[in-house]
PDB file of N, CA and C in Angstrom:
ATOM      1  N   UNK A   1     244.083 -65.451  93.404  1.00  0.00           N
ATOM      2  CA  UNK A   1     244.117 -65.110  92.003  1.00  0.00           C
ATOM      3  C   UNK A   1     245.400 -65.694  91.403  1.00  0.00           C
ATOM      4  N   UNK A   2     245.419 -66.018  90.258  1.00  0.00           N
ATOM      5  CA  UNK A   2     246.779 -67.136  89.507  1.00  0.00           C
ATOM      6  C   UNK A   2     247.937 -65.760  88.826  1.00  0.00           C
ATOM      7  N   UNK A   3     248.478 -66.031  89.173  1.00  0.00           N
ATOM      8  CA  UNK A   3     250.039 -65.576  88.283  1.00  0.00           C
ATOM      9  C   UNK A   3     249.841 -65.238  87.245  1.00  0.00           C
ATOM     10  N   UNK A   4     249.745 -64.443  86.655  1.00  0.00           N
ATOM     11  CA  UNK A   4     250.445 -63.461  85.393  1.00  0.00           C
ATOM     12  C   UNK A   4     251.710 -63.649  84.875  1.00  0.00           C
ATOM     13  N   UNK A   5     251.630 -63.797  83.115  1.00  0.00           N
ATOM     14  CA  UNK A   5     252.859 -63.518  82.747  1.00  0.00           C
ATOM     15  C   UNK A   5     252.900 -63.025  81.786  1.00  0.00           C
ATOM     16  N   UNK A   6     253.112 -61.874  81.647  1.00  0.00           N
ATOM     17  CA  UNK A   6     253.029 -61.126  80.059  1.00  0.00           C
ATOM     18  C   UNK A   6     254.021 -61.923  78.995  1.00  0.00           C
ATOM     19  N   UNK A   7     253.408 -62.166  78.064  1.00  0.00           N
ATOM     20  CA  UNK A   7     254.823 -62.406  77.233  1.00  0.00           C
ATOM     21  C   UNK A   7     254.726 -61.904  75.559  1.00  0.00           C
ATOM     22  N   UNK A   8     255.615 -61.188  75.384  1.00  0.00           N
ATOM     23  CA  UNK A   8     255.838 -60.401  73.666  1.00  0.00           C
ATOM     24  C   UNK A   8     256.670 -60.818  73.259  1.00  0.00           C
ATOM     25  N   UNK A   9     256.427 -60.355  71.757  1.00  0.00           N
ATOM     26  CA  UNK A   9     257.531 -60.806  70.650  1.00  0.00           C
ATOM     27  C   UNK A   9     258.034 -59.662  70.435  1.00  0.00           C
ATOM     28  N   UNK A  10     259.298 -59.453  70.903  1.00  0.00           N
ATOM     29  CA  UNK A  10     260.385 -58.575  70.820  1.00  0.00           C
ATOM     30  C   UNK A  10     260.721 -57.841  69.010  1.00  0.00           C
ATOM     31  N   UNK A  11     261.122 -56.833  68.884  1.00  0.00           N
ATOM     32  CA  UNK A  11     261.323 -56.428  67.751  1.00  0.00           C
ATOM     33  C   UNK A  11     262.211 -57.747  66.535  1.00  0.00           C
ATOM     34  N   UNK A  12     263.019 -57.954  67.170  1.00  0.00           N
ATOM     35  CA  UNK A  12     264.299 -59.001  66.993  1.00  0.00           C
ATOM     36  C   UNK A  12     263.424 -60.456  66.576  1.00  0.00           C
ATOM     37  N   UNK A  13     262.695 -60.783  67.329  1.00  0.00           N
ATOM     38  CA  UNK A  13     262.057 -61.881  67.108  1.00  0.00           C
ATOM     39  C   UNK A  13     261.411 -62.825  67.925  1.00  0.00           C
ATOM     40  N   UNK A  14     262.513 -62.644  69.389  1.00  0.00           N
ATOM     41  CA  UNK A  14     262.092 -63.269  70.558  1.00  0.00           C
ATOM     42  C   UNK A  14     261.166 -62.694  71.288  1.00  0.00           C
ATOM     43  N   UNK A  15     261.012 -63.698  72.297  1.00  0.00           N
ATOM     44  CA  UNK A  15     259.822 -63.480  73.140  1.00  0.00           C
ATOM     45  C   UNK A  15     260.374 -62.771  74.431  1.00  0.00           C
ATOM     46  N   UNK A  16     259.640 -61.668  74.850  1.00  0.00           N
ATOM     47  CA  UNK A  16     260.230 -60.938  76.349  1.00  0.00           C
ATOM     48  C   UNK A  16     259.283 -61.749  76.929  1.00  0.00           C
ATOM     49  N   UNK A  17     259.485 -62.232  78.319  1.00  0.00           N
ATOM     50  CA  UNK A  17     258.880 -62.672  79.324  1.00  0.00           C
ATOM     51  C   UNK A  17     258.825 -61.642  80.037  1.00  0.00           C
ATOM     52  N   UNK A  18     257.396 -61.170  80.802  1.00  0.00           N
ATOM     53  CA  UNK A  18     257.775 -59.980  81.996  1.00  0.00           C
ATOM     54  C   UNK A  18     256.763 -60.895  83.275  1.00  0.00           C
ATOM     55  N   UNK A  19     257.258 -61.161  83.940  1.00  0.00           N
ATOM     56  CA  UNK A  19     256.589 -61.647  85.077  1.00  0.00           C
ATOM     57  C   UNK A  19     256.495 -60.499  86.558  1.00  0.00           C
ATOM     58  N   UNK A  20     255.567 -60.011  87.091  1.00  0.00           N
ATOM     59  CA  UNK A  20     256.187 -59.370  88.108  1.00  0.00           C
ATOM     60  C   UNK A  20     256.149 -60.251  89.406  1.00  0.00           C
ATOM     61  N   UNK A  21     256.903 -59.870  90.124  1.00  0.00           N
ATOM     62  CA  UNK A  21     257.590 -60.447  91.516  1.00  0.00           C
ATOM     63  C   UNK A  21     255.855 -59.502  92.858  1.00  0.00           C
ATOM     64  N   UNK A  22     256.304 -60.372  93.529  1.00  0.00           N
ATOM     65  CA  UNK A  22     254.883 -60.399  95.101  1.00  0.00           C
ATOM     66  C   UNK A  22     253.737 -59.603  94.855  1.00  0.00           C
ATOM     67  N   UNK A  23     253.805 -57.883  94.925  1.00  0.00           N
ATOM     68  CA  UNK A  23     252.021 -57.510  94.682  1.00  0.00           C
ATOM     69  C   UNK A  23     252.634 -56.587  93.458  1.00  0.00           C
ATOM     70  N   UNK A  24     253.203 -56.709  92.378  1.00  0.00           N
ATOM     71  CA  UNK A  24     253.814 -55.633  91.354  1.00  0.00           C
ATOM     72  C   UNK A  24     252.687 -56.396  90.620  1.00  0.00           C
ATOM     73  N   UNK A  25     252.338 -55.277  89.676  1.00  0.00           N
ATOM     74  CA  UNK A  25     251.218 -55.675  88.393  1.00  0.00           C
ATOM     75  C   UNK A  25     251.822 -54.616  87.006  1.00  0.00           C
ATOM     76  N   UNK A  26     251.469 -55.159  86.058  1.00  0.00           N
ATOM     77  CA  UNK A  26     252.169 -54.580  84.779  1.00  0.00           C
ATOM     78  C   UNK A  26     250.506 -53.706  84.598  1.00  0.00           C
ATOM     79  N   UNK A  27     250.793 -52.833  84.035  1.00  0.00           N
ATOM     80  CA  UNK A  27     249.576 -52.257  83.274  1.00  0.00           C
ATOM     81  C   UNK A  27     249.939 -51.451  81.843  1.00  0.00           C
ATOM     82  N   UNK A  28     249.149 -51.926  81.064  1.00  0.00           N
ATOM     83  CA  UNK A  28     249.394 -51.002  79.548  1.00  0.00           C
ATOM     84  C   UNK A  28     248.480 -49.756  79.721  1.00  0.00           C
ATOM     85  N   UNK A  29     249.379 -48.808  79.273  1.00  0.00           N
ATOM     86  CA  UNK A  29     248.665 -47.461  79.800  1.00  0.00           C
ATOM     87  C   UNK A  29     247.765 -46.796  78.332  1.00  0.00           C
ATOM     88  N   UNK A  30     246.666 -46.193  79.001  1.00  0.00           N
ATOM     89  CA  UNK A  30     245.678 -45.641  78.051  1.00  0.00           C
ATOM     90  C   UNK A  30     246.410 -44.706  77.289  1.00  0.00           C
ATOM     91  N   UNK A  31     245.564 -44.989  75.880  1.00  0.00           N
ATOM     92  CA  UNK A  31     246.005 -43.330  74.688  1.00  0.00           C
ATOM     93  C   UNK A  31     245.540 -42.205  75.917  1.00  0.00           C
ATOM     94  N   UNK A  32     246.588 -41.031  75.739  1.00  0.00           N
ATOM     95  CA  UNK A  32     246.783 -39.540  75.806  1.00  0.00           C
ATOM     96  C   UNK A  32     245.810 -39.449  75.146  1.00  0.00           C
ATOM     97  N   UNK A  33     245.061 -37.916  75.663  1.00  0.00           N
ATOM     98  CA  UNK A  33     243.894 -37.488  75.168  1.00  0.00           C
ATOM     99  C   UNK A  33     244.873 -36.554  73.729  1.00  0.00           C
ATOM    100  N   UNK A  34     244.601 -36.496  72.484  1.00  0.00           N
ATOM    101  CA  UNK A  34     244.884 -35.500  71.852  1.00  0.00           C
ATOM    102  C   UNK A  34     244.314 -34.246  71.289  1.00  0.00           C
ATOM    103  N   UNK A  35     243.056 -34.284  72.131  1.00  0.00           N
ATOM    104  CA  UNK A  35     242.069 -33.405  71.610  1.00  0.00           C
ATOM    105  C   UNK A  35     241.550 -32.993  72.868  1.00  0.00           C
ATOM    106  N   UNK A  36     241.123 -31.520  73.289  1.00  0.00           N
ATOM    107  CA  UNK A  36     240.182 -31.060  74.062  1.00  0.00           C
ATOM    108  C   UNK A  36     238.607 -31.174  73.758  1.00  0.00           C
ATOM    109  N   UNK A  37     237.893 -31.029  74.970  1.00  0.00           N
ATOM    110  CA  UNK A  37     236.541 -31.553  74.657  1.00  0.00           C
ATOM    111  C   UNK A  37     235.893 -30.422  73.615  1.00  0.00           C
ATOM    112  N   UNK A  38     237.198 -28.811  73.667  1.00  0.00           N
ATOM    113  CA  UNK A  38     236.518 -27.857  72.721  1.00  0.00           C
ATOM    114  C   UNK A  38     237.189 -28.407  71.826  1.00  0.00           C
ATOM    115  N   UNK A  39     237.547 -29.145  71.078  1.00  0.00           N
ATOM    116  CA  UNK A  39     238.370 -29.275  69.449  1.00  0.00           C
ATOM    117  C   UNK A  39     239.749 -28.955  69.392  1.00  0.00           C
ATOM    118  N   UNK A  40     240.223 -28.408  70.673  1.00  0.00           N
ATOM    119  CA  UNK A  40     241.733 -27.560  70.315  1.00  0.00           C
ATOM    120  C   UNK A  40     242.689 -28.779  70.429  1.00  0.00           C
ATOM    121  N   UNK A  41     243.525 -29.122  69.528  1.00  0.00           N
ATOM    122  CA  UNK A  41     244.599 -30.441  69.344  1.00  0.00           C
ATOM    123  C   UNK A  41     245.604 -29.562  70.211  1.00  0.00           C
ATOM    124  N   UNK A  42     245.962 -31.114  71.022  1.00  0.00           N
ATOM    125  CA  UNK A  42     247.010 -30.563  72.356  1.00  0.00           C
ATOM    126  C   UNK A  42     248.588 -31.274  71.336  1.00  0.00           C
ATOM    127  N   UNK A  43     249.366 -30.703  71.717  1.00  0.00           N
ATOM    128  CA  UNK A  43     250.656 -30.841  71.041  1.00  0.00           C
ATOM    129  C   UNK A  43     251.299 -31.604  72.323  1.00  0.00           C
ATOM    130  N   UNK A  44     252.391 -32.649  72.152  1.00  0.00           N
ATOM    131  CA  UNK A  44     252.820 -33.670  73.169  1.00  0.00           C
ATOM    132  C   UNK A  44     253.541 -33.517  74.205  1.00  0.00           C
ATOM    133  N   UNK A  45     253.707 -32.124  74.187  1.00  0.00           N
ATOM    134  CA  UNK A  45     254.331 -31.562  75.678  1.00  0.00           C
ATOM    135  C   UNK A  45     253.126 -31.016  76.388  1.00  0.00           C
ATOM    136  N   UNK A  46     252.068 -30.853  75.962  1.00  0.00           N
ATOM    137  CA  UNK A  46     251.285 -30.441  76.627  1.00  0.00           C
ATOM    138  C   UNK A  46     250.087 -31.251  77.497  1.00  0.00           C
ATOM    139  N   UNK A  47     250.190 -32.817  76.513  1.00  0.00           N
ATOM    140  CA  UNK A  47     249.504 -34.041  77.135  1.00  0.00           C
ATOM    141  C   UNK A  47     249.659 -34.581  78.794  1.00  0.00           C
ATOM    142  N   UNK A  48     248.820 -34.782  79.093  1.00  0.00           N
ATOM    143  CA  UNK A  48     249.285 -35.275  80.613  1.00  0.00           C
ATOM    144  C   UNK A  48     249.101 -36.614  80.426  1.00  0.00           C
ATOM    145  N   UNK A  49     249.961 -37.497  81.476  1.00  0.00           N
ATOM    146  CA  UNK A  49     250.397 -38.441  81.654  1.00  0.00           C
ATOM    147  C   UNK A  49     249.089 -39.589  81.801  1.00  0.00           C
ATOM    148  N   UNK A  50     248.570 -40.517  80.841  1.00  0.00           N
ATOM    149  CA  UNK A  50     247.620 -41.648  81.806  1.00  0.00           C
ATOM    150  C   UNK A  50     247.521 -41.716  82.878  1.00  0.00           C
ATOM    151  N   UNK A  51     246.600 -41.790  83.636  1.00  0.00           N
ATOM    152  CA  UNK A  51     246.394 -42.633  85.281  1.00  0.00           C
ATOM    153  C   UNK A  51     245.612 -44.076  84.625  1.00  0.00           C
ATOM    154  N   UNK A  52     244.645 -44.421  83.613  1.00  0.00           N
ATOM    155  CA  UNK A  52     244.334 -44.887  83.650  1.00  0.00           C
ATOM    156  C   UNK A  52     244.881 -46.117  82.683  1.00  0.00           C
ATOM    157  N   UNK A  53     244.407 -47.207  83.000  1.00  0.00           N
ATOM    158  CA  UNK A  53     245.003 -48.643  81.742  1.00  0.00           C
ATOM    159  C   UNK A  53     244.372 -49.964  81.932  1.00  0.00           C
ATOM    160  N   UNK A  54     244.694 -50.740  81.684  1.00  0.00           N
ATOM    161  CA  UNK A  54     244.502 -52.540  81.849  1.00  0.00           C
ATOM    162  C   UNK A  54     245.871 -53.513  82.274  1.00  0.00           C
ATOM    163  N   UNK A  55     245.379 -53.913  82.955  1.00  0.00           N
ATOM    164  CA  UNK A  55     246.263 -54.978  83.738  1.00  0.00           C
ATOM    165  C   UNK A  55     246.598 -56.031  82.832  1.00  0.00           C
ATOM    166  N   UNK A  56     248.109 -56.171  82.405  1.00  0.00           N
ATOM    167  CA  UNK A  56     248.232 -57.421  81.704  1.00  0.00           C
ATOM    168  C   UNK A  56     249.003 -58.789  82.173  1.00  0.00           C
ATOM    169  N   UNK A  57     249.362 -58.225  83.384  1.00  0.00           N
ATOM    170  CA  UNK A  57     250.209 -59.126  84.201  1.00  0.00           C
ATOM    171  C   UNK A  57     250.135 -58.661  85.848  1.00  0.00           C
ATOM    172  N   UNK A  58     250.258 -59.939  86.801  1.00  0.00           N
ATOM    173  CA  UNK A  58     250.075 -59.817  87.736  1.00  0.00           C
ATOM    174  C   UNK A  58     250.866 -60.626  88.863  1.00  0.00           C
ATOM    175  N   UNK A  59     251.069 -60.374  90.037  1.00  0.00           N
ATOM    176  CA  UNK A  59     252.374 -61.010  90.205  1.00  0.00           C
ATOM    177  C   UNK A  59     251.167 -62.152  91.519  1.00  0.00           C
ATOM    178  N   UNK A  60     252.071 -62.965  92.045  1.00  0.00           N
ATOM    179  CA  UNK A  60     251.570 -63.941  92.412  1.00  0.00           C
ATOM    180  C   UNK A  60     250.861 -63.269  94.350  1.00  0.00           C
ATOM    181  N   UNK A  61     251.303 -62.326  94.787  1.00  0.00           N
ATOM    182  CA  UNK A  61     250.953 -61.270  95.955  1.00  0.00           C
ATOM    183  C   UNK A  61     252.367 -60.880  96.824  1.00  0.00           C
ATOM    184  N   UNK A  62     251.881 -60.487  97.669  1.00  0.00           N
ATOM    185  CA  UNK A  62     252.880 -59.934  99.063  1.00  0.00           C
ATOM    186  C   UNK A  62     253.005 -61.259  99.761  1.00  0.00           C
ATOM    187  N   UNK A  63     254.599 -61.663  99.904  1.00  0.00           N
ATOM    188  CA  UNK A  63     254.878 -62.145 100.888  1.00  0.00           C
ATOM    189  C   UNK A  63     254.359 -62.099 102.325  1.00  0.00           C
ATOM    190  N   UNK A  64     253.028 -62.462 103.078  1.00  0.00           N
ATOM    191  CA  UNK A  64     252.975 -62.034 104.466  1.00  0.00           C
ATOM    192  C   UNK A  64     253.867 -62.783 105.406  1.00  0.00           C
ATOM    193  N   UNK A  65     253.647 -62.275 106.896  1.00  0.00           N
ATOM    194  CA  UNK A  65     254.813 -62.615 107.845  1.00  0.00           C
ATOM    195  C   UNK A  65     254.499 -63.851 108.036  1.00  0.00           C
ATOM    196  N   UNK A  66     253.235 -64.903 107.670  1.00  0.00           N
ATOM    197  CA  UNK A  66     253.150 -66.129 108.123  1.00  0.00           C
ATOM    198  C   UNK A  66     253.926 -66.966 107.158  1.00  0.00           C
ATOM    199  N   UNK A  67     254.288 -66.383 105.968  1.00  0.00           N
ATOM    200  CA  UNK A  67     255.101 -67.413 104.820  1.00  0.00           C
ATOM    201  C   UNK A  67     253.947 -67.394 104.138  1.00  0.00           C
ATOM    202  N   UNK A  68     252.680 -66.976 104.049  1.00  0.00           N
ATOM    203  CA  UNK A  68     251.811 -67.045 103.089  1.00  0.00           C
ATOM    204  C   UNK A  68     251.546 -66.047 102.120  1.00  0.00           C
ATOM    205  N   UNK A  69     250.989 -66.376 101.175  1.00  0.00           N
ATOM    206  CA  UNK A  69     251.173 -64.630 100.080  1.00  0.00           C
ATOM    207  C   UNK A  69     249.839 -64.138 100.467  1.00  0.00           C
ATOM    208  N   UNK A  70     249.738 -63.108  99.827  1.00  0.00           N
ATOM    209  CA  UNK A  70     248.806 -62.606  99.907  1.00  0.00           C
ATOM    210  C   UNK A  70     247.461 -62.594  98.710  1.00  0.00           C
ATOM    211  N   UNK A  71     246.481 -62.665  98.984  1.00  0.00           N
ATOM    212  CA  UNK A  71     245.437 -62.437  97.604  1.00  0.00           C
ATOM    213  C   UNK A  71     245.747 -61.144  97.139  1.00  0.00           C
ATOM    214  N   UNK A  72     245.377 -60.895  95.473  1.00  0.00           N
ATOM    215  CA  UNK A  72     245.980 -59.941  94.518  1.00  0.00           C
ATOM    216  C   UNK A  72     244.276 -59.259  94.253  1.00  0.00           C
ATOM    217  N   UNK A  73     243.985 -58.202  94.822  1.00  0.00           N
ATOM    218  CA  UNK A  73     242.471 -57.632  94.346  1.00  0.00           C
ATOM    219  C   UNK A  73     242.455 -57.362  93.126  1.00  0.00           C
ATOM    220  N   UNK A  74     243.661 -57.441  91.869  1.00  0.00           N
ATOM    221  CA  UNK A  74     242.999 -57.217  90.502  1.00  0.00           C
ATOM    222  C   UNK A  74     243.592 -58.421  89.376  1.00  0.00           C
ATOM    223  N   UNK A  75     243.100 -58.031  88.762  1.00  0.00           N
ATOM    224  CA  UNK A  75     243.258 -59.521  87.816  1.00  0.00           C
ATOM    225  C   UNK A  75     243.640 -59.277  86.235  1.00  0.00           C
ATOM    226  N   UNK A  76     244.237 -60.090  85.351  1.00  0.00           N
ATOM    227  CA  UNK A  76     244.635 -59.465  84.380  1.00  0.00           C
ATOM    228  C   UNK A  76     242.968 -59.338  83.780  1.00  0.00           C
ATOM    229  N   UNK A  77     243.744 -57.793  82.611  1.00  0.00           N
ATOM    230  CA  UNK A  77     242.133 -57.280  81.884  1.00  0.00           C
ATOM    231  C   UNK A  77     241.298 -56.863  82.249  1.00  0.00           C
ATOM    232  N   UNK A  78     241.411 -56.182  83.996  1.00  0.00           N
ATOM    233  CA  UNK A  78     240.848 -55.542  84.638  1.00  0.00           C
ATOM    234  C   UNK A  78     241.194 -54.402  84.230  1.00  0.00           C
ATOM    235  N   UNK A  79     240.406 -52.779  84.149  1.00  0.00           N
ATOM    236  CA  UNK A  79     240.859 -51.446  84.182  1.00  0.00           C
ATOM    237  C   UNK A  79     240.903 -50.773  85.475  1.00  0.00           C
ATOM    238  N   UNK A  80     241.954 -50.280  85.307  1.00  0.00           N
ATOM    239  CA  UNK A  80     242.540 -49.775  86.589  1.00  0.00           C
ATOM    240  C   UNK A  80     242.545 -48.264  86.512  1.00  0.00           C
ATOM    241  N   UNK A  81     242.906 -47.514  87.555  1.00  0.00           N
ATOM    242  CA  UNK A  81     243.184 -45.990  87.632  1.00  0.00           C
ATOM    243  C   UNK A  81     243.915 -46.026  88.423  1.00  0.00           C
ATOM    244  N   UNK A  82     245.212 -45.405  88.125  1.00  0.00           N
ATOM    245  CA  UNK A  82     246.346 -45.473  89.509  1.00  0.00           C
ATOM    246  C   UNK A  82     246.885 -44.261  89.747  1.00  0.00           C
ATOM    247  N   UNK A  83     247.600 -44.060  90.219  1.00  0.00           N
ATOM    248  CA  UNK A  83     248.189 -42.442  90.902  1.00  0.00           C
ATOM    249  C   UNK A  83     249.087 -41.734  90.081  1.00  0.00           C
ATOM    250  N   UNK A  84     248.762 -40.660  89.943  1.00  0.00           N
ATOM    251  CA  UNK A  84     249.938 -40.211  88.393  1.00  0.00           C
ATOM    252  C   UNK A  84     251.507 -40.420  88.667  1.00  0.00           C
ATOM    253  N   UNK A  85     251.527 -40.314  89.985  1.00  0.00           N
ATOM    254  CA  UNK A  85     253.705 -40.360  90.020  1.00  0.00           C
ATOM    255  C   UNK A  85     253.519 -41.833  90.508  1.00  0.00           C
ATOM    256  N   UNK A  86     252.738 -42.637  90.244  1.00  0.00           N
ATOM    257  CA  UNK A  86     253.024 -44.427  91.167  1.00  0.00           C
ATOM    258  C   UNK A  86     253.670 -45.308  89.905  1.00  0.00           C
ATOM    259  N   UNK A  87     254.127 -46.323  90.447  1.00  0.00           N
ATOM    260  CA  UNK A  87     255.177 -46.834  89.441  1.00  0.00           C
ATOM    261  C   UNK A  87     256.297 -46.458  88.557  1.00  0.00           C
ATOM    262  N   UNK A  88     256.656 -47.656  87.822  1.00  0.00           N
ATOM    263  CA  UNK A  88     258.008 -46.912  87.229  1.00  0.00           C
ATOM    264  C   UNK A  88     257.705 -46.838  85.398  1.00  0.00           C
ATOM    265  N   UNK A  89     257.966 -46.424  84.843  1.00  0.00           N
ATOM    266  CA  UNK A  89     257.000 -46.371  83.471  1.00  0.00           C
ATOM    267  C   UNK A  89     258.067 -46.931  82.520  1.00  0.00           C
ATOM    268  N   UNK A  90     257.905 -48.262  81.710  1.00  0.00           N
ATOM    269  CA  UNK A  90     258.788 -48.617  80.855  1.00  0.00           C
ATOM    270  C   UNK A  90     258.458 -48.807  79.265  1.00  0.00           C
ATOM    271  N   UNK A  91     259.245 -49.238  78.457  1.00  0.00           N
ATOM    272  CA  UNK A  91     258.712 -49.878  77.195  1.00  0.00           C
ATOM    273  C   UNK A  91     259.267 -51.330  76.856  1.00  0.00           C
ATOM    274  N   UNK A  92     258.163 -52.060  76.794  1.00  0.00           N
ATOM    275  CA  UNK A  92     257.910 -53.257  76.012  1.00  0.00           C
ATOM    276  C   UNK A  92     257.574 -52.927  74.514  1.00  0.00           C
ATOM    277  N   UNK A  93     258.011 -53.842  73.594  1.00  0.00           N
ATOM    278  CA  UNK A  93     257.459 -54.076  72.659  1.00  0.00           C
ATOM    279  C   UNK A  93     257.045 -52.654  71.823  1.00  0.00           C
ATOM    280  N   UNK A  94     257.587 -51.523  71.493  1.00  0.00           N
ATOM    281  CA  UNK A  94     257.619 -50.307  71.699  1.00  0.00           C
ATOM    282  C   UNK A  94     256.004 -49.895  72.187  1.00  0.00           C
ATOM    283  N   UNK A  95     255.353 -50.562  73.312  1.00  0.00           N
ATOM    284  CA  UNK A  95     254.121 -50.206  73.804  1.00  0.00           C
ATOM    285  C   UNK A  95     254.463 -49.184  75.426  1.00  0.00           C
ATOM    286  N   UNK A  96     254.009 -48.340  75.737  1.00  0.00           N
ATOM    287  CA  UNK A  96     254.146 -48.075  77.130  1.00  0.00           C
ATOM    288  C   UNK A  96     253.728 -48.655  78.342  1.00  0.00           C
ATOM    289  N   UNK A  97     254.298 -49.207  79.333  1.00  0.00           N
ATOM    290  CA  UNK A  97     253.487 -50.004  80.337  1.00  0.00           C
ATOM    291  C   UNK A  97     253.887 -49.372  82.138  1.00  0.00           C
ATOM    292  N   UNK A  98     253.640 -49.107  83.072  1.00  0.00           N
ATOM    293  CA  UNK A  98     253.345 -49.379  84.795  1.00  0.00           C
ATOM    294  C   UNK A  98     253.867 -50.538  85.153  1.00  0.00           C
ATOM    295  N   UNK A  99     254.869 -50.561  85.691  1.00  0.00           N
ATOM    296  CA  UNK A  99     254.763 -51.439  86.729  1.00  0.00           C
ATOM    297  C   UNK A  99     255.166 -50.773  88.003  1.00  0.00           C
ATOM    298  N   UNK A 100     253.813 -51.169  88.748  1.00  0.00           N
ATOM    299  CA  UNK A 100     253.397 -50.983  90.253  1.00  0.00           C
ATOM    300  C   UNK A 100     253.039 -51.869  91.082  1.00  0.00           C
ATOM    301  N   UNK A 101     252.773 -51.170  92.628  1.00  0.00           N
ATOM    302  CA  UNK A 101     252.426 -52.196  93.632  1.00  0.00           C
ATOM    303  C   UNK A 101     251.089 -52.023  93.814  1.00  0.00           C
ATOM    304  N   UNK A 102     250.420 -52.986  94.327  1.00  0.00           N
ATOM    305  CA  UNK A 102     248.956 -52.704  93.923  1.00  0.00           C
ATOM    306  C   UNK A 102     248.470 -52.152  94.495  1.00  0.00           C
ATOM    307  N   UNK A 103     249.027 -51.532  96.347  1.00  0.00           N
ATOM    308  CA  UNK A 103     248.781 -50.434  96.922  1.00  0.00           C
ATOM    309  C   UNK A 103     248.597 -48.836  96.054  1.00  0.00           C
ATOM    310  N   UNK A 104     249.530 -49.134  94.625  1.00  0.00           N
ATOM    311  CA  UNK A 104     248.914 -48.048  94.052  1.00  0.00           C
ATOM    312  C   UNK A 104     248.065 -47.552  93.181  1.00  0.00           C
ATOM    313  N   UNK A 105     247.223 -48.831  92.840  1.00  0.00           N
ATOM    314  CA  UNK A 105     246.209 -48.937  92.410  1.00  0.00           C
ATOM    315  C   UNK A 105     245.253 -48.374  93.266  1.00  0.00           C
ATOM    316  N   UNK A 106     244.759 -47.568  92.362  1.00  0.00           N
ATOM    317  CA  UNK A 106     243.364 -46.159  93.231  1.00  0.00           C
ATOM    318  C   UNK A 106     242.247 -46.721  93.004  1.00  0.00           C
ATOM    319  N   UNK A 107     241.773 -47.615  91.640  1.00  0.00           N
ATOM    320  CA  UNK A 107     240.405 -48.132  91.845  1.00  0.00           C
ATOM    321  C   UNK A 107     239.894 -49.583  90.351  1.00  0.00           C
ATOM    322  N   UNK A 108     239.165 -49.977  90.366  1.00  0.00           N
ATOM    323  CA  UNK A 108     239.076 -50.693  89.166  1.00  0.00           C
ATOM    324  C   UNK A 108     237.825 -50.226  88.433  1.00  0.00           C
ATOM    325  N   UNK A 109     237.432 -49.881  87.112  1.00  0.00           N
ATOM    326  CA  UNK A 109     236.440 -49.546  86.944  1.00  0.00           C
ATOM    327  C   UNK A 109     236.144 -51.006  86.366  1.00  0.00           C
ATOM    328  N   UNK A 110     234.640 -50.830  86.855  1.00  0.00           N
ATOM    329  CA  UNK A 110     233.703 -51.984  86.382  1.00  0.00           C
ATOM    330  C   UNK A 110     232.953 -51.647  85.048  1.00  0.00           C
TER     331      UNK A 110
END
């Protein structure tokens, strides 16, 4: 699978490059539910965290011990579901994004 490279236009003007390094993948994380399925509006301490999102960047794989990388099982624009404490959670572009290893990727929905 080919290399990923996210790239945004920064508040300022420039462009952030985010590339991730061996099996790290960026993911933009899904809207918080703000509503219960009965109607009751949840207030933002009470929201739980995404598991789920889309892959917008992808890193090139795992170094293996032969010097060869490894194949990457997801691809950008794939939807993903990953583990609620996996990765480190940052902001781009004031958007929220994952970056993880793809071991913590739990599944892709088709």
């Amino acid at each position: 699978m080919a290399t990923a490279t996210a790239t945004k236009k920064s508040r300022a003007g420039s462009k952030i490059n985010f590339r991730p390094l061996d099996d790290r993948i960026l993911i933009e994380q899904a809207e918080c539910e703000e509503m219960t399925a009965g109607g009751i509006v949840l207030p933002d301490a009470a929201r739980e965290k995404p598991q789920r999102g889309a892959v917008i960047a992808v890193g090139p794989g795992k170094l293996l011990d032969t010097g060869a990388r490894g194949e990457m099982s997801v691809g950008v624009g794939d939807q993903v579901f990953y583990g609620k404490y996996a990765g480190t959670e940052i902001e781009l572009d004031g958007r929220k994004v994952v970056v993880c290893r793809e071991n913590d990727i739990l599944a892709v929905i088709d």
